[in-house]
N, C-alpha and C. Protein backbone atom coordinates (compact mmCIF):
# COMPACT_ATOMS: atom_id res chain seq x y z
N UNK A 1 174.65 76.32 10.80
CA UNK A 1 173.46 76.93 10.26
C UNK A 1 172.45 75.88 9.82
N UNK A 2 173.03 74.77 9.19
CA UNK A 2 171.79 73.77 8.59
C UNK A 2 171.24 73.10 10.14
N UNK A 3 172.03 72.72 10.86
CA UNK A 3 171.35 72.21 11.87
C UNK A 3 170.58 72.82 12.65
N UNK A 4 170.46 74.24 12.70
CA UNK A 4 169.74 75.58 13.42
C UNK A 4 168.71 74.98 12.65
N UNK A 5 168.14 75.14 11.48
CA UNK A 5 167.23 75.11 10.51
C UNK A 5 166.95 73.56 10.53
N UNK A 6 167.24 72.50 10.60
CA UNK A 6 166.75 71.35 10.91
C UNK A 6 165.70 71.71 12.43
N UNK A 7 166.47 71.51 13.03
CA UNK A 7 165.90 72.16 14.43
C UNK A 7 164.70 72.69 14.52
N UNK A 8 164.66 73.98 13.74
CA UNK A 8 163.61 74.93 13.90
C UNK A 8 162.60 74.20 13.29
N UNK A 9 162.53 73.37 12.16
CA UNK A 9 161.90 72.78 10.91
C UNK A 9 161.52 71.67 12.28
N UNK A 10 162.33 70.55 12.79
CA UNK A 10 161.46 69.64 13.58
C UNK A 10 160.65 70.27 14.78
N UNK A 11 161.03 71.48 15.24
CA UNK A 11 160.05 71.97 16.13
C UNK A 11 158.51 71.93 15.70
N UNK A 12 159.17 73.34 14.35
CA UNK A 12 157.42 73.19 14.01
C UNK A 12 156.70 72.22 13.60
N UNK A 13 157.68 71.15 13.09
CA UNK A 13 156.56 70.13 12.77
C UNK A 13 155.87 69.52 14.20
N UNK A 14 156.84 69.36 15.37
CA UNK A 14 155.81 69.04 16.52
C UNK A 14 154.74 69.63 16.93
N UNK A 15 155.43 71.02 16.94
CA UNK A 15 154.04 71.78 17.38
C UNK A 15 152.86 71.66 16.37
N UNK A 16 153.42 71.76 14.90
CA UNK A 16 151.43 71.18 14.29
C UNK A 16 151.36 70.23 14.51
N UNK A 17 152.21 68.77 14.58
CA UNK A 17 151.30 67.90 15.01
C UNK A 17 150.41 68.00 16.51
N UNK A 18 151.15 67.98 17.17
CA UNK A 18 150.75 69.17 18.44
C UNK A 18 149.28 69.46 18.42
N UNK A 19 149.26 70.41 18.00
CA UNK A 19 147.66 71.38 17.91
C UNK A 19 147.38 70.68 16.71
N UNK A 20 147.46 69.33 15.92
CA UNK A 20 146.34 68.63 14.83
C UNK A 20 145.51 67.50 15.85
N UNK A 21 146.37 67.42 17.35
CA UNK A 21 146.05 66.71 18.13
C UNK A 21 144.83 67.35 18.80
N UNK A 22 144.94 68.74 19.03
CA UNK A 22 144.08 69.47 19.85
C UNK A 22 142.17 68.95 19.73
N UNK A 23 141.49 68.94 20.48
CA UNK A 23 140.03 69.16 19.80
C UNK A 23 139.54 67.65 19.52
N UNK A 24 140.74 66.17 20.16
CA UNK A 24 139.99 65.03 19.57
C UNK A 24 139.64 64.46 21.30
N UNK A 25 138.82 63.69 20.80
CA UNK A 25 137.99 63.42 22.03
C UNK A 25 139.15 62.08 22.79
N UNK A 26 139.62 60.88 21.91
CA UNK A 26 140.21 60.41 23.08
C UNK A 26 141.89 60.33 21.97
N UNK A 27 142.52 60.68 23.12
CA UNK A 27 144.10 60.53 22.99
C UNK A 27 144.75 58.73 22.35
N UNK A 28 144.41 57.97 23.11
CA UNK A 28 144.49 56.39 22.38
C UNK A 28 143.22 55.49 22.57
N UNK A 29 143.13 54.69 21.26
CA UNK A 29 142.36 53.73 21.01
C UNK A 29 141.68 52.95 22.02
N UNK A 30 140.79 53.25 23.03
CA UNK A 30 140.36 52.30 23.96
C UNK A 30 139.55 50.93 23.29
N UNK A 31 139.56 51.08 21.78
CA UNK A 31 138.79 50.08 21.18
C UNK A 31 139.90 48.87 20.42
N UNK A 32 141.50 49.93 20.46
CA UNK A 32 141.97 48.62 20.14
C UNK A 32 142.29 47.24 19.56
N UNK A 33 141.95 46.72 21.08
CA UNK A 33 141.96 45.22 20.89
C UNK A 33 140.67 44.70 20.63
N UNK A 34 139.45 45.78 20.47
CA UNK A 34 138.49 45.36 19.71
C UNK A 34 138.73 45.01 18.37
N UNK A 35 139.30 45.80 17.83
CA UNK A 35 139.78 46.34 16.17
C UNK A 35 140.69 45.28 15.74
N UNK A 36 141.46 44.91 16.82
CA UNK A 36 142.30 43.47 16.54
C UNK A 36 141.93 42.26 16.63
N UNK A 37 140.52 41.98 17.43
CA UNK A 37 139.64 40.90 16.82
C UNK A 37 139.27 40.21 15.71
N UNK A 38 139.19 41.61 14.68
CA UNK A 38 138.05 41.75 13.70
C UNK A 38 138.59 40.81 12.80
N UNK A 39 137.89 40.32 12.05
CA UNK A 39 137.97 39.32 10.28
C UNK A 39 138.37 39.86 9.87
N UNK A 40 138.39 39.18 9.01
CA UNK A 40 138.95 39.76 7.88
C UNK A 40 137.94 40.84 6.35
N UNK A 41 137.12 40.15 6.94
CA UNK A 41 135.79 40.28 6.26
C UNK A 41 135.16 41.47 6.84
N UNK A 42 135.32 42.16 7.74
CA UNK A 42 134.98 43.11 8.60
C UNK A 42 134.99 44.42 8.87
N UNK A 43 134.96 45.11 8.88
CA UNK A 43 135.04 46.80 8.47
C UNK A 43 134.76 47.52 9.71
N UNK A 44 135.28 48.45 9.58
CA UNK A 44 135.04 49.39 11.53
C UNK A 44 134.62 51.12 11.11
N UNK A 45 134.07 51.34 11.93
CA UNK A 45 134.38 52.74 11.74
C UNK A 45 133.84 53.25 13.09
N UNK A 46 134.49 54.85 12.91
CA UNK A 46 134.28 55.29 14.41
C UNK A 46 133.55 56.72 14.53
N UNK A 47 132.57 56.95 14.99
CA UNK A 47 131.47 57.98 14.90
C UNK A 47 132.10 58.73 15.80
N UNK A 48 131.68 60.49 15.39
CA UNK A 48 132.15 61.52 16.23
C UNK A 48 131.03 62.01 16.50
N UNK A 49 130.12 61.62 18.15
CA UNK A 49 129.26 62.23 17.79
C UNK A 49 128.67 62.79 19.24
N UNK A 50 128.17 63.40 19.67
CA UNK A 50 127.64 64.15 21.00
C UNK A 50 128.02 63.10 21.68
N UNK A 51 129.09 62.49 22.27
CA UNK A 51 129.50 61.47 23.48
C UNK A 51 131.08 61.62 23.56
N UNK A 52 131.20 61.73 25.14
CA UNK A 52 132.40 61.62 25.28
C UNK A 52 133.65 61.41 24.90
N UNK A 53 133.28 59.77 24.22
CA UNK A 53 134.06 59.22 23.18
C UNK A 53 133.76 58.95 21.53
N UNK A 54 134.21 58.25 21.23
CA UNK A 54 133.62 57.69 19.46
C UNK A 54 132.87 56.50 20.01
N UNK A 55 132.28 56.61 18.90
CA UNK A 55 131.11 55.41 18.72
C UNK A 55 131.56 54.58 17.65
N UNK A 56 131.59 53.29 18.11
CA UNK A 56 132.22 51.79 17.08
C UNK A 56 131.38 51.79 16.67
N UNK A 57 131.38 50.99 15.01
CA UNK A 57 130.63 50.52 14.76
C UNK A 57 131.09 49.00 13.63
N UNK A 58 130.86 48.31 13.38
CA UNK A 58 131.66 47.03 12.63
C UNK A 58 130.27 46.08 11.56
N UNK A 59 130.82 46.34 10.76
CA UNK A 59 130.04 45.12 9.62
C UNK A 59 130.76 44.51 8.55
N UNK A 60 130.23 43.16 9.17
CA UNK A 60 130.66 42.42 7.55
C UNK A 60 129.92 42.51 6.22
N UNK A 61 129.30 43.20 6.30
CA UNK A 61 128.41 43.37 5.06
C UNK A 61 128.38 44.87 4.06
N UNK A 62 129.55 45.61 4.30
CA UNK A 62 129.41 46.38 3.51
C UNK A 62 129.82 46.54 1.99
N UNK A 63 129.46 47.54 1.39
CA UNK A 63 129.22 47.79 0.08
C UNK A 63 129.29 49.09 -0.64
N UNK A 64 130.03 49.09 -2.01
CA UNK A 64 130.32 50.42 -2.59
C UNK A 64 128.61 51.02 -2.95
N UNK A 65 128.49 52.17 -2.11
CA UNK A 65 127.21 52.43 -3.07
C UNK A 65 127.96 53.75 -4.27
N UNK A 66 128.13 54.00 -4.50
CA UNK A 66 128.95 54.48 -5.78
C UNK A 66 129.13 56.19 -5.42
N UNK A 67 128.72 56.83 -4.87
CA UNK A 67 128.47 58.21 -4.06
C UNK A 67 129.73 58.05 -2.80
N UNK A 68 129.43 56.91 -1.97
CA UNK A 68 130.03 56.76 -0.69
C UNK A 68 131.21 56.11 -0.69
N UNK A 69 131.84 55.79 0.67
CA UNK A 69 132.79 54.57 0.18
C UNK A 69 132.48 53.54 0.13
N UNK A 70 132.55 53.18 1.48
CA UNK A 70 131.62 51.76 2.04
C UNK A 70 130.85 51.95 2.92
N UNK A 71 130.05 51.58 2.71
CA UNK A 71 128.36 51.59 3.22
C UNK A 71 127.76 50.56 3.91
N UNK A 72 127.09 50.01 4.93
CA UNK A 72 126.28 49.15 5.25
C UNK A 72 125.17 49.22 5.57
N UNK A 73 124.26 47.73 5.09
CA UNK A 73 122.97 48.61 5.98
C UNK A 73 122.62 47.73 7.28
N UNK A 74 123.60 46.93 8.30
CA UNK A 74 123.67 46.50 9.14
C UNK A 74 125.31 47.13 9.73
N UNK A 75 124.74 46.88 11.47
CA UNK A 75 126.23 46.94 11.67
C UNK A 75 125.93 47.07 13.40
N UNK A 76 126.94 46.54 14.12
CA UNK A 76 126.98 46.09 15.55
C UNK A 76 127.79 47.91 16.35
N UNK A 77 126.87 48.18 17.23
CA UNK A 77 127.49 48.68 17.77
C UNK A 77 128.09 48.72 19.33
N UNK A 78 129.23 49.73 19.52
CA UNK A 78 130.08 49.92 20.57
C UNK A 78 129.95 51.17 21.09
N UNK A 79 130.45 51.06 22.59
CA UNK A 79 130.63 52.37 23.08
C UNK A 79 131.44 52.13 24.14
N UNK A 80 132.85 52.79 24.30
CA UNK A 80 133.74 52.84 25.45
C UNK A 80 133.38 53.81 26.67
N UNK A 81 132.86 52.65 28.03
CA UNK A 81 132.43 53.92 29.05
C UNK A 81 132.72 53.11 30.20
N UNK A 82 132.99 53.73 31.30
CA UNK A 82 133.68 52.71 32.39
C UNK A 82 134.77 51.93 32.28
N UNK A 83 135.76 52.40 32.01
CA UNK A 83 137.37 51.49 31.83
C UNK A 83 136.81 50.35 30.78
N UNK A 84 135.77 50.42 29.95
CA UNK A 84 135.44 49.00 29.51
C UNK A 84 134.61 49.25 27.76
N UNK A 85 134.61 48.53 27.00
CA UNK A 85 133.84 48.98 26.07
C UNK A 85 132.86 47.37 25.73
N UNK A 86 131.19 47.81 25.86
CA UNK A 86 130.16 47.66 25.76
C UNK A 86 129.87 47.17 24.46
N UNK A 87 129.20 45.80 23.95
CA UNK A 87 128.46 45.72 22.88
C UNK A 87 126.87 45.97 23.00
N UNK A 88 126.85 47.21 22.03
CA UNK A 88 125.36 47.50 22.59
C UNK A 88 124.43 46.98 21.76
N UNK A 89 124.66 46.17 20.86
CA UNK A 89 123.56 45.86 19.87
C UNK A 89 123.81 45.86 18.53
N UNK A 90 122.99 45.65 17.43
CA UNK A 90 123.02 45.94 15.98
C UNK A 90 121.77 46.71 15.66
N UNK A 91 122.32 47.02 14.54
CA UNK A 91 121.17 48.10 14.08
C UNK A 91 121.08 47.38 12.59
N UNK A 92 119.53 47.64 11.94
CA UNK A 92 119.41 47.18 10.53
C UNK A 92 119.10 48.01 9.82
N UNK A 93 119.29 48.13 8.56
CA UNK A 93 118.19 48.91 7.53
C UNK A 93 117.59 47.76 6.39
N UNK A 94 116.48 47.79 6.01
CA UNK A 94 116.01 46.99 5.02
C UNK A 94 116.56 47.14 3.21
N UNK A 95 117.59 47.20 3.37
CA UNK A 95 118.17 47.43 1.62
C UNK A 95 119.38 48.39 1.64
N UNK A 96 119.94 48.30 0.38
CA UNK A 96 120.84 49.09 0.01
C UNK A 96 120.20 50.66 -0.04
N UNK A 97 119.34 50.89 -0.68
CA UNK A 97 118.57 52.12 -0.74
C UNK A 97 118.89 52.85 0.45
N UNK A 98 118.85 52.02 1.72
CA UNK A 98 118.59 52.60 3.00
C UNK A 98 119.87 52.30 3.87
N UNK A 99 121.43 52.81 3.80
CA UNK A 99 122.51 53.02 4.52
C UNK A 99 122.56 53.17 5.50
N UNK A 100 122.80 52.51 6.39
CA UNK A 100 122.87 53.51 7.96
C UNK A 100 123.65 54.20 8.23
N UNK A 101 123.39 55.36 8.90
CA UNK A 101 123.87 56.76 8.64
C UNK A 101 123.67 57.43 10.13
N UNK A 102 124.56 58.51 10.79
CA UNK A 102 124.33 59.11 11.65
C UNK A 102 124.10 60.81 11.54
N UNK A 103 123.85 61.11 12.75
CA UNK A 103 123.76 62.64 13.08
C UNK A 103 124.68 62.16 14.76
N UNK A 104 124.85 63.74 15.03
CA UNK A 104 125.02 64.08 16.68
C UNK A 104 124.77 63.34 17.45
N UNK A 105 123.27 62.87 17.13
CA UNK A 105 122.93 62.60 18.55
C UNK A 105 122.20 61.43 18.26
N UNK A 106 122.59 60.76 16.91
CA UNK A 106 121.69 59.10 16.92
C UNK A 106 122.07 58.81 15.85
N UNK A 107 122.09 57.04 15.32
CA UNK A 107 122.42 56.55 14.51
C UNK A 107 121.14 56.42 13.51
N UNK A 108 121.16 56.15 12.34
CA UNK A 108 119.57 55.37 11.96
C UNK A 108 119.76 54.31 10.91
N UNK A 109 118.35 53.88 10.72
CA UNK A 109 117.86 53.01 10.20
C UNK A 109 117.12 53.06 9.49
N UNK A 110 116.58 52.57 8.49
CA UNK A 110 115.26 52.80 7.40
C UNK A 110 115.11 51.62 6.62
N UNK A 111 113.71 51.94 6.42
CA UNK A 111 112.56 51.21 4.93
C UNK A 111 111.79 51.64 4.23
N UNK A 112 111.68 51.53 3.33
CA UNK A 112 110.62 51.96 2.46
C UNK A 112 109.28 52.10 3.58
N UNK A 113 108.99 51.65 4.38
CA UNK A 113 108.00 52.26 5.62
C UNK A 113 107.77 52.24 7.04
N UNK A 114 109.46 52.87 7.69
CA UNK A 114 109.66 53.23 8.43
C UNK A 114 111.38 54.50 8.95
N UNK A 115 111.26 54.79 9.67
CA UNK A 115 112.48 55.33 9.82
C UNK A 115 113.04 54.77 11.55
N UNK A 116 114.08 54.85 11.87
CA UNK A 116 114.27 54.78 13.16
C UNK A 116 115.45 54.93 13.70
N UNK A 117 115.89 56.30 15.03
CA UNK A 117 117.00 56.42 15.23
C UNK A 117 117.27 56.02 16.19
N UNK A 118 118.79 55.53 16.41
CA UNK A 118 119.01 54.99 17.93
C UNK A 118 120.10 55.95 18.70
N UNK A 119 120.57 55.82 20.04
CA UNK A 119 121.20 56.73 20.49
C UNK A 119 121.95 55.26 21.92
N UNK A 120 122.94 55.92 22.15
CA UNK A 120 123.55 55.62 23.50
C UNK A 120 123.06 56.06 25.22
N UNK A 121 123.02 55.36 25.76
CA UNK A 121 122.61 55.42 26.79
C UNK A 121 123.66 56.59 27.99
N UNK A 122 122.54 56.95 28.81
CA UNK A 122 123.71 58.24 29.81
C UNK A 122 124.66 57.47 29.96
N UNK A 123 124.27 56.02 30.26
CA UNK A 123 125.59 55.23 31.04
C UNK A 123 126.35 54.65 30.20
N UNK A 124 125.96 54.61 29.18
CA UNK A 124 127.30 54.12 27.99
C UNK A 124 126.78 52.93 27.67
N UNK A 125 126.36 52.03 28.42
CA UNK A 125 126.21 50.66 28.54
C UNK A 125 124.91 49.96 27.54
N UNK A 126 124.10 51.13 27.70
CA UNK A 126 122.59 50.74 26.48
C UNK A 126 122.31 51.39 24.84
N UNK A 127 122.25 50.72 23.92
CA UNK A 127 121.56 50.95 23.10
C UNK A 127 120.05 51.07 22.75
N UNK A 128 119.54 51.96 22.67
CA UNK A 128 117.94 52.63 22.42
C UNK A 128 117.32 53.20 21.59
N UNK A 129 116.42 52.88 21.57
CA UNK A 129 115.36 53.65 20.28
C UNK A 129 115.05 54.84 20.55
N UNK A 130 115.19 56.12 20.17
CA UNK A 130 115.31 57.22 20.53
C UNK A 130 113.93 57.47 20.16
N UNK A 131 113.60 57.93 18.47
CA UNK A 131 112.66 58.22 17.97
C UNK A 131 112.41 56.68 16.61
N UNK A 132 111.36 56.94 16.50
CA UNK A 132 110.97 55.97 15.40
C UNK A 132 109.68 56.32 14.52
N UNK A 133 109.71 56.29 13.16
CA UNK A 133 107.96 56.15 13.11
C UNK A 133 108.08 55.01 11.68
N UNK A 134 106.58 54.46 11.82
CA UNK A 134 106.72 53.53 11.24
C UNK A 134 105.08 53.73 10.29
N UNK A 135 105.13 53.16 8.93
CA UNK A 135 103.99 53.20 8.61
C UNK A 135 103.49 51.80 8.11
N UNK A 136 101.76 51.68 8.45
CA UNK A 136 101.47 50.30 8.17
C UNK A 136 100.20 50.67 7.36
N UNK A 137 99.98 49.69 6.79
CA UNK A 137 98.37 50.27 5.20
C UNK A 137 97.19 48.60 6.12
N UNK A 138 96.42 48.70 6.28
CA UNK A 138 95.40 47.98 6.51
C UNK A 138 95.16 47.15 5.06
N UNK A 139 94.00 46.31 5.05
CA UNK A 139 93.60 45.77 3.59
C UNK A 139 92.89 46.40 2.19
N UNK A 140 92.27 47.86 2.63
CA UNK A 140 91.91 49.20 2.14
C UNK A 140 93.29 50.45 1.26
N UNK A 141 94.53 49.68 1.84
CA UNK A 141 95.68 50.49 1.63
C UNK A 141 95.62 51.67 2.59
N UNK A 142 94.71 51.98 3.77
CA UNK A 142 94.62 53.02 4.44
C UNK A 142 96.26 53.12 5.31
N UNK A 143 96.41 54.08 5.39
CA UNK A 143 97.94 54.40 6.03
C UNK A 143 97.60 54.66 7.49
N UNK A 144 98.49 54.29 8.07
CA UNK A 144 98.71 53.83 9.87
C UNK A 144 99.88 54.48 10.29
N UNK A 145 99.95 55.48 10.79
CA UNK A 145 101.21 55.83 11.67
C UNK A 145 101.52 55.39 13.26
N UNK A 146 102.59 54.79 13.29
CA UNK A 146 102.92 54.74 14.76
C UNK A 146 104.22 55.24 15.04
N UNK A 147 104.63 56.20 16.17
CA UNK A 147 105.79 56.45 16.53
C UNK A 147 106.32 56.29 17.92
N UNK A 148 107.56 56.07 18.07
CA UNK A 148 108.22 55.66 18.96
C UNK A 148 109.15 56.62 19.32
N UNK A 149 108.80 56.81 21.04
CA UNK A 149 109.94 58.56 21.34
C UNK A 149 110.33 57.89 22.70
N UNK A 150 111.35 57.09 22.57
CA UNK A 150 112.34 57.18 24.39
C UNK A 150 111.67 56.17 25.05
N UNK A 151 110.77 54.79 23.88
CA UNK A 151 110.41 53.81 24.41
C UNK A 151 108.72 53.84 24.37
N UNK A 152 108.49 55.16 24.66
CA UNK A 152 106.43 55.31 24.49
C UNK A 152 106.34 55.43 23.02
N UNK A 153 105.70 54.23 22.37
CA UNK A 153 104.64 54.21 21.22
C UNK A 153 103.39 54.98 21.44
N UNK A 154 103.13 55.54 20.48
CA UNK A 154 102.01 56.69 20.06
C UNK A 154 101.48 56.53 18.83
N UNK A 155 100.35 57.24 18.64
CA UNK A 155 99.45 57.53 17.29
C UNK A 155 100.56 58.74 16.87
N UNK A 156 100.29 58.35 15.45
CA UNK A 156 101.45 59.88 14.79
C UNK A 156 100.55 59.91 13.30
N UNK A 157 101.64 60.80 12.45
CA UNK A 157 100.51 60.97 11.23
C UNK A 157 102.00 61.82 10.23
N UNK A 158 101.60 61.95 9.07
CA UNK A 158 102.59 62.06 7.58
C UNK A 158 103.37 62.79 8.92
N UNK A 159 103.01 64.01 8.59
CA UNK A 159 103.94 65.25 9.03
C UNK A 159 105.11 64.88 10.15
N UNK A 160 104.81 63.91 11.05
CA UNK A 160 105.87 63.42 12.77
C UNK A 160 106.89 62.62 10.94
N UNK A 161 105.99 62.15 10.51
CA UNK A 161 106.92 60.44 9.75
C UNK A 161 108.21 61.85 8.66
N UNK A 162 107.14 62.84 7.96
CA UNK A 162 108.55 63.74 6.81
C UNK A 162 109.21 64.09 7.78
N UNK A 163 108.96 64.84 8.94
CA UNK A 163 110.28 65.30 9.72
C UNK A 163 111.60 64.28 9.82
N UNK A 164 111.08 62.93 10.38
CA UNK A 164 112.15 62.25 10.60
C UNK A 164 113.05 61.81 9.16
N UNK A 165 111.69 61.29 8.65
CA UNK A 165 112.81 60.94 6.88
C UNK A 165 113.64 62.16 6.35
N UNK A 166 113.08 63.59 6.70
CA UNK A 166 114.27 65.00 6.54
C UNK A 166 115.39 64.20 7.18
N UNK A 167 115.19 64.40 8.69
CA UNK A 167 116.56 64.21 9.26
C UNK A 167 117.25 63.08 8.94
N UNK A 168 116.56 61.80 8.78
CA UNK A 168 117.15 60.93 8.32
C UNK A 168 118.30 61.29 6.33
N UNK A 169 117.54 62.15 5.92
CA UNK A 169 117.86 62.52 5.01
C UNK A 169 119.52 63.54 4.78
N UNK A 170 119.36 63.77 6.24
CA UNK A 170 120.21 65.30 6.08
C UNK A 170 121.60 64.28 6.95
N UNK A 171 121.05 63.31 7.40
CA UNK A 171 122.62 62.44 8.19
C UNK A 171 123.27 62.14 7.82
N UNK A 172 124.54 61.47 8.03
CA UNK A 172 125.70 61.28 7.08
C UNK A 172 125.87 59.79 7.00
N UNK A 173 125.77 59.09 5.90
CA UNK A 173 125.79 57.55 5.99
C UNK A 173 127.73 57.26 6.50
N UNK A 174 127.45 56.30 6.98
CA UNK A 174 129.00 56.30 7.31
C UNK A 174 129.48 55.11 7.13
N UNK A 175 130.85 55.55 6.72
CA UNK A 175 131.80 55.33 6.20
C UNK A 175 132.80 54.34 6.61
N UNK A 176 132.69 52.76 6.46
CA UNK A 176 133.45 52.04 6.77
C UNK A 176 134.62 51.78 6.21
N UNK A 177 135.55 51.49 7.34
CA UNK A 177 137.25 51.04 6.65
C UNK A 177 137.69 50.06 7.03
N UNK A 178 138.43 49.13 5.96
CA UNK A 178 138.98 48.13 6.53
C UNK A 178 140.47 47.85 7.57
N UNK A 179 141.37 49.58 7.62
CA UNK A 179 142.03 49.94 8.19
C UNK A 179 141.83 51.30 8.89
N UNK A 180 143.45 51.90 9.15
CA UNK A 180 143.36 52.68 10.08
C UNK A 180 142.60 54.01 9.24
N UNK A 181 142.46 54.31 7.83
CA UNK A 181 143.26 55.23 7.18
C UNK A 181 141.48 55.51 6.88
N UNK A 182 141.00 56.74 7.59
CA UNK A 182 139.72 57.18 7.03
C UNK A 182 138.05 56.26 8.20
N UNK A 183 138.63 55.67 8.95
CA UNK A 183 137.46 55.13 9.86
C UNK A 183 136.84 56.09 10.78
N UNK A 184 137.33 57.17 10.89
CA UNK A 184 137.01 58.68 12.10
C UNK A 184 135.97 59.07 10.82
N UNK A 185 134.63 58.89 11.29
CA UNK A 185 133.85 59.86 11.13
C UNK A 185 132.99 60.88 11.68
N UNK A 186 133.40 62.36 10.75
CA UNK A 186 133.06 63.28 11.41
C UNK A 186 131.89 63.84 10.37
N UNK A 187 130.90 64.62 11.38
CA UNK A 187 130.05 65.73 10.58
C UNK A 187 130.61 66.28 9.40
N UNK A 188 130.47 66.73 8.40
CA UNK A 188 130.65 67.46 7.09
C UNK A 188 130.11 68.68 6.63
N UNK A 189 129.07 68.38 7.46
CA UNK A 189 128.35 69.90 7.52
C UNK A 189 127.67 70.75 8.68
């Protein structure tokens, strides 16, 4: 009888682990022996976000902002596509104030006068400026909008610049780890 009930007890535990497996985008680490590179000094985390796979991301520079865990406002990113994983670049923000943080479908960046999101390329292989807007004051203090959509700079004005600082607002700064335990980041809301 106890071993019936062992039995039954290790089943179900396979099967939830089982279906806790269900719903993740990749089965093993194609980043790895990226992750086994890293310093010591170094922090990873892995974005869940409109792409095939997760999105790397790694900085040595992060920091408790007291809300979050660890935070950066730099950080290099990755993307596994073609049997191979890609360094696509770094991204900055100008201060602690300004975390870099994602949504779905882009990472961002900020300053006190600008915003800017980046995104992955169809092919995996590029990092890009998706949207951007930026503001500049002449010697009058007059305010200057310019925005950036998929590479074409344009004239823009407040209203293009609050939309993006919303969204920039509503993204999730993310969350670096120095191990395995909490580097999957997902949406929250």
């Amino acid at each position: 009888m106890c071993n019936k009930k062992k039995t039954v007890i290790t089943g179900l535990m396979v099967i939830v682990m089982c279906l806790g497996a269900c719903g993740h985008k990749q089965k093993e680490n194609p980043y790895g022996p990226l992750v086994e590179k890293l310093g010591d000094e170094e922090a990873y985390a892995f974005l869940d976000m409109d792409y095939k796979n997760y999105v790397m991301v790694t900085s040595d520079g992060v920091y408790d902002t007291g809300a979050e865990k660890q935070a950066a406002v730099y950080c290099t990113v990755y993307y596994y596509g073609k049997d191979e994983f890609f360094e696509l670049g770094t991204i900055m923000s100008d201060g602690t104030a300004y975390p870099i943080s994602f949504s779905r479908d882009g990472i961002f960046a900020a300053s006190g006068h600008s915003i800017e999101k980046y995104a992955v390329s169809k092919s995996g292989n590029e990092l890009y400026l998706k949207k951007a807007v930026y503001i500049e004051y002449d010697e009058n203090g007059n305010e200057r909008y310019t925005s950036v959509t998929d590479g074409e700079e344009a004239k823009s004005n407040e209203e293009e610049y609050q939309k993006i600082t919303e969204e920039y607002g509503k993204s999730q700064v993310i969350h670096f780890s120095y191990g395995a335990d909490g580097c999957v980041n997902e949406i929250e809301f």
